[in-house]
Protein backbone atom coordinates (compact mmCIF):
# COMPACT_ATOMS: atom_id res chain seq x y z
CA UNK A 1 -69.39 123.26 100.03
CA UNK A 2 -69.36 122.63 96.12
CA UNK A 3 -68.33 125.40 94.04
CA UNK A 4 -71.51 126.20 92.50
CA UNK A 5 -73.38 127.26 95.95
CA UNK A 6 -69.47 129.18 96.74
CA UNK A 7 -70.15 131.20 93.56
CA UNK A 8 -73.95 131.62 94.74
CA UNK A 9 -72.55 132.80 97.84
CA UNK A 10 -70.77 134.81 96.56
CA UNK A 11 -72.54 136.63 94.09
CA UNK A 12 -75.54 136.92 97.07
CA UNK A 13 -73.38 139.06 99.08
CA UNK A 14 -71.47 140.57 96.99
CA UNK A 15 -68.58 139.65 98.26
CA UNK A 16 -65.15 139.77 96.65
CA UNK A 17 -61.99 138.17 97.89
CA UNK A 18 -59.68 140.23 96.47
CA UNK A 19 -61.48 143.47 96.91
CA UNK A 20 -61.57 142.13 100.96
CA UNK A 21 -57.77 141.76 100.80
CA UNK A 22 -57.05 144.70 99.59
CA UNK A 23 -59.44 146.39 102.28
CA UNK A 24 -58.08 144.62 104.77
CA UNK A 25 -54.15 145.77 103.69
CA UNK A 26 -55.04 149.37 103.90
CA UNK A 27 -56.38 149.34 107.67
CA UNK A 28 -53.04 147.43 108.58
CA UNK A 29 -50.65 150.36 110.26
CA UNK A 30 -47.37 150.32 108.48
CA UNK A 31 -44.42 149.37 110.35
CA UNK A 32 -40.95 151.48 110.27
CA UNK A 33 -38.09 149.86 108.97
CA UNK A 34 -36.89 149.63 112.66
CA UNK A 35 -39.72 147.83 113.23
CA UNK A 36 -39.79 145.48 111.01
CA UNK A 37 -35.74 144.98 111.17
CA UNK A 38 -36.38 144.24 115.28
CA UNK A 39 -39.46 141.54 114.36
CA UNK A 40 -37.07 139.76 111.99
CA UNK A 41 -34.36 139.88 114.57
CA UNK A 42 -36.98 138.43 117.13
CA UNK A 43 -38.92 135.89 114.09
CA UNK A 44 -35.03 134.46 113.96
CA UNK A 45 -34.38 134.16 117.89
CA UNK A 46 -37.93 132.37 118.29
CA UNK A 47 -36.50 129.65 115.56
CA UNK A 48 -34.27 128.55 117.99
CA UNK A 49 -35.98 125.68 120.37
CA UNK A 50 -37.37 127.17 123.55
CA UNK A 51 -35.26 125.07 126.04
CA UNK A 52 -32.22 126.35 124.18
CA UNK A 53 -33.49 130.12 124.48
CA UNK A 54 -34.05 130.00 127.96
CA UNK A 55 -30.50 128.47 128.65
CA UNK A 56 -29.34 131.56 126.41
CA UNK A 57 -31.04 134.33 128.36
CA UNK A 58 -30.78 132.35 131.68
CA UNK A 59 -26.74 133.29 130.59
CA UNK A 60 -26.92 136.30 129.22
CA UNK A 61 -28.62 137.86 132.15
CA UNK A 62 -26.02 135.70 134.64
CA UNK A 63 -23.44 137.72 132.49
CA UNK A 64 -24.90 141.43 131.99
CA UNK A 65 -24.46 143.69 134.78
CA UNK A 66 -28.16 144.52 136.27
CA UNK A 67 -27.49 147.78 136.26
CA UNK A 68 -27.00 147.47 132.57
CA UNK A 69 -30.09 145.94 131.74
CA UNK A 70 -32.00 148.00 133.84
CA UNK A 71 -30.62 150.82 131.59
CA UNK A 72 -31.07 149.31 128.37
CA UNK A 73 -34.78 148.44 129.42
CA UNK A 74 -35.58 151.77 130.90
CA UNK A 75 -33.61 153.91 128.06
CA UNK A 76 -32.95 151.38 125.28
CA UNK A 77 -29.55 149.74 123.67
CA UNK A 78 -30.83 150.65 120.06
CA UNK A 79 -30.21 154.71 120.97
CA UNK A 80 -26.68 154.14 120.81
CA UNK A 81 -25.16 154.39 117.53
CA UNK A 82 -22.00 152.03 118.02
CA UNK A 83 -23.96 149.26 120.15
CA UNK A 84 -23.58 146.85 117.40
CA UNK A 85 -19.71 146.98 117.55
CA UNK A 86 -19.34 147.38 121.34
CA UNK A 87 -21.73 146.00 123.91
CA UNK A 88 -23.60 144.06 120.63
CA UNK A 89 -20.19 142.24 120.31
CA UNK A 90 -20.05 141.41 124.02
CA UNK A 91 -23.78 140.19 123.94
CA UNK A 92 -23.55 137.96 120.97
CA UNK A 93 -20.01 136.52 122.40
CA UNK A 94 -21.92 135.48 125.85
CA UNK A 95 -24.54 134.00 123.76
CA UNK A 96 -21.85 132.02 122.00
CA UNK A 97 -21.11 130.71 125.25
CA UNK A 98 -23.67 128.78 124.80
CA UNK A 99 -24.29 128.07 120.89
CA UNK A 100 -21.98 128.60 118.30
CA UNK A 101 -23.11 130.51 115.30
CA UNK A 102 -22.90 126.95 112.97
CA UNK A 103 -25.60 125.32 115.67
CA UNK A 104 -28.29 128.37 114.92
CA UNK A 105 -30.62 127.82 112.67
CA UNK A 106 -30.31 129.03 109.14
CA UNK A 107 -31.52 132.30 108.43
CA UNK A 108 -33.10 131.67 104.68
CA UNK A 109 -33.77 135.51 104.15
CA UNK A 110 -32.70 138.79 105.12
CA UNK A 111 -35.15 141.21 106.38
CA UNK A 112 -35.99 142.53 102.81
CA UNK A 113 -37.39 138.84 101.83
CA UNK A 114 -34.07 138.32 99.88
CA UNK A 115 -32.22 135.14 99.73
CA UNK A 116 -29.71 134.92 102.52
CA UNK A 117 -28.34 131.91 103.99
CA UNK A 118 -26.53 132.77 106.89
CA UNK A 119 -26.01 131.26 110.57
CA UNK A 120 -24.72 134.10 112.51
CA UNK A 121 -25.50 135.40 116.02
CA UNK A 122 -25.78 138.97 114.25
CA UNK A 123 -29.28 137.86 113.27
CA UNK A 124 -30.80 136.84 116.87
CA UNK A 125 -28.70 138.71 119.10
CA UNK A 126 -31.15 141.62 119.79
CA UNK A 127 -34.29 139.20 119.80
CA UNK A 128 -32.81 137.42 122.61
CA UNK A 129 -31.29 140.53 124.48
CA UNK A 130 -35.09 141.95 123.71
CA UNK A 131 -36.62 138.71 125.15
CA UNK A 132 -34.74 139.17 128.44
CA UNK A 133 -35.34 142.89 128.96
CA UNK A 134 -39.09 142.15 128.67
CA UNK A 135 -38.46 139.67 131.64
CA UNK A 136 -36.67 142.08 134.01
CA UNK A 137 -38.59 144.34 136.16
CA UNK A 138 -37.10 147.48 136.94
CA UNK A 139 -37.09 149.29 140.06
């Protein structure tokens, strides 16, 4: 299409790309910072290559009590306040079992779209512990 019939276009409908953006922005729901914390965590785990995740989970779930994830999927892991530094720790050291934090990919920026740099199972941890207890049924 040349740019002359685009503007045409255009113009004939009335139509206004930027006008359309910002329409479009304000029907989008906005997402809680918990949200948008746990689809970063989960945008970093799906970085790794998909062979290497399913060894990871394949793992972690050979690891985890059932009984433990059938809690966590039934009442959640994020509830408790100190999961990071106790059953987080155990998670992300059976996940290290299997790649160390220098093989992970490099996390460019932090959830905040700040420059980062950082290869640490703190940043994929609950996207692959998330991954699994989607996979689980519970009885």
């Amino acid at each position: 299409m040349t740019e002359p019939y685009a503007k045409r276009a255009d113009s004939a409908t009335n139509f206004d790309p930027e006008r359309q953006f910002d329409a479009d922005r304000e029907k989008e729901i906005p997402m809680s910072e918990d949200d948008r914390l746990k689809a970063w965590y989960r945008a970093n785990w799906n970085k790794i290559p998909e062979l290497t995740r399913k060894d990871c989970i394949a793992h972690l779930k050979s690891k985890v009590p059932e009984e433990v994830l059938e809690r966590w999927k039934k009442q959640g892991y994020e509830e408790d306040m100190m999961f990071h530094f106790g059953a987080g720790m155990q998670v992300r050291n059976i996940l290290r079992q299997r790649l160390t934090d220098d093989e992970l990919p490099e996390v460019i920026r932090d959830h905040d779209g700040k420059p980062y740099g950082s290869h640490n199972w703190d940043d994929y941890y609950t996207g692959a512990l998330d991954e699994l207890l989607e996979k689980i049924d519970v009885g």
